[in-house]
Protein backbone atom coordinates (compact mmCIF):
# COMPACT_ATOMS: atom_id res chain seq x y z
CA UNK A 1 -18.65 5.36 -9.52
CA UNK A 2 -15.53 6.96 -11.25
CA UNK A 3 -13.03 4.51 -13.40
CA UNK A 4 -10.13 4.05 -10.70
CA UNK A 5 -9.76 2.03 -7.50
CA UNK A 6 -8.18 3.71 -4.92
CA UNK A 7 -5.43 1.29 -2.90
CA UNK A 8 -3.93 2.50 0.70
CA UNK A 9 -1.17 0.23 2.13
CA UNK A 10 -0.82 1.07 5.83
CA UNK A 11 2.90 0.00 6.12
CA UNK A 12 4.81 0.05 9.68
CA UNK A 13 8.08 -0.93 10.83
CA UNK A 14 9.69 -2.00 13.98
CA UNK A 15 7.65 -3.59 16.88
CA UNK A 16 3.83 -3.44 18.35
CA UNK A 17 5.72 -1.03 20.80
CA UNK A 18 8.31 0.89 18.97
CA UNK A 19 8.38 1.33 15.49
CA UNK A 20 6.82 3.97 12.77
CA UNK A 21 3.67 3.57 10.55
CA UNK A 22 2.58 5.37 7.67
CA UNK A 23 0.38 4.90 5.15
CA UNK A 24 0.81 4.83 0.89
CA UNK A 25 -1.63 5.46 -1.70
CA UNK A 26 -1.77 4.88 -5.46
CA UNK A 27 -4.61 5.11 -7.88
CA UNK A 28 -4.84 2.28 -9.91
CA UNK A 29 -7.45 2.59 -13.14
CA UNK A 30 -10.56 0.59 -13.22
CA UNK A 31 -8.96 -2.11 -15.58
CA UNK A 32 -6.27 -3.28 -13.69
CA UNK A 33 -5.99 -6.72 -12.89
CA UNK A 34 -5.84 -7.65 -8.51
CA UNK A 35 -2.02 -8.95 -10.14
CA UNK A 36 -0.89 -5.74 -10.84
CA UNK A 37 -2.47 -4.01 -7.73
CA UNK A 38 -1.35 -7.01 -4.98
CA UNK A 39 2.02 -6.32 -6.65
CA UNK A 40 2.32 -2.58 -5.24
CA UNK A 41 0.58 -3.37 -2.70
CA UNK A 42 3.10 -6.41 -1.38
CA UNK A 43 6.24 -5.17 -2.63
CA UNK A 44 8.90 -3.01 -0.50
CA UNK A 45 9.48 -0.48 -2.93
CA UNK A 46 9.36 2.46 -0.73
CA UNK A 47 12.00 4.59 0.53
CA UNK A 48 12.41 3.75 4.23
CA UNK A 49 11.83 -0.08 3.56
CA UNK A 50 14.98 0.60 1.25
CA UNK A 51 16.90 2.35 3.38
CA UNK A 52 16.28 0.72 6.41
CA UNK A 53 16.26 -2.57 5.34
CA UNK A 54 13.38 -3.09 7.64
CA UNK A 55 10.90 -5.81 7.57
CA UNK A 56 6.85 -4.40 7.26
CA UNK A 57 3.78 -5.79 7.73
CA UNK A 58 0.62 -4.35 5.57
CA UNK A 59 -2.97 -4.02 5.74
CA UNK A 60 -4.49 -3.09 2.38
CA UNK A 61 -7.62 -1.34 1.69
CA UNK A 62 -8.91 -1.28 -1.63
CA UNK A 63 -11.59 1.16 -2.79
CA UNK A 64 -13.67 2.76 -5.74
CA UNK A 65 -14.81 5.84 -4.74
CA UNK A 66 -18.06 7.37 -5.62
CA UNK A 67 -18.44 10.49 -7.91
């Protein structure tokens, strides 16, 4: 196992029907505490989000990938 957790947001906007989705990664090291990574993962600090002023929904995968 290597010393980071790997956390993928997939974001989307709009409707079940019309809308865009797109996922986000970040690399978080092995020490971090869920706080710190729930807080990425929640927030709507992307650009679009910004922009758009849109509301998104997330699911969140979090994984430690082997070596």
């Amino acid at each position: 196992m290597t010393d980071q957790y790997v956390v993928i947001r997939d974001m989307s906007a709009g409707n079940d029907s019309v809308g865009e989705m797109w996922q986000e990664t970040k690399i978080f090291p092995a020490d971090a505490t869920l706080d710190e990574v729930m807080a990425w993962a929640l927030s709507e600090d992307d650009d679009y989000s910004k922009s758009k002023r849109l509301h998104s929904e997330k699911r969140i995968t979090i994984t430690r990938p082997h070596s």
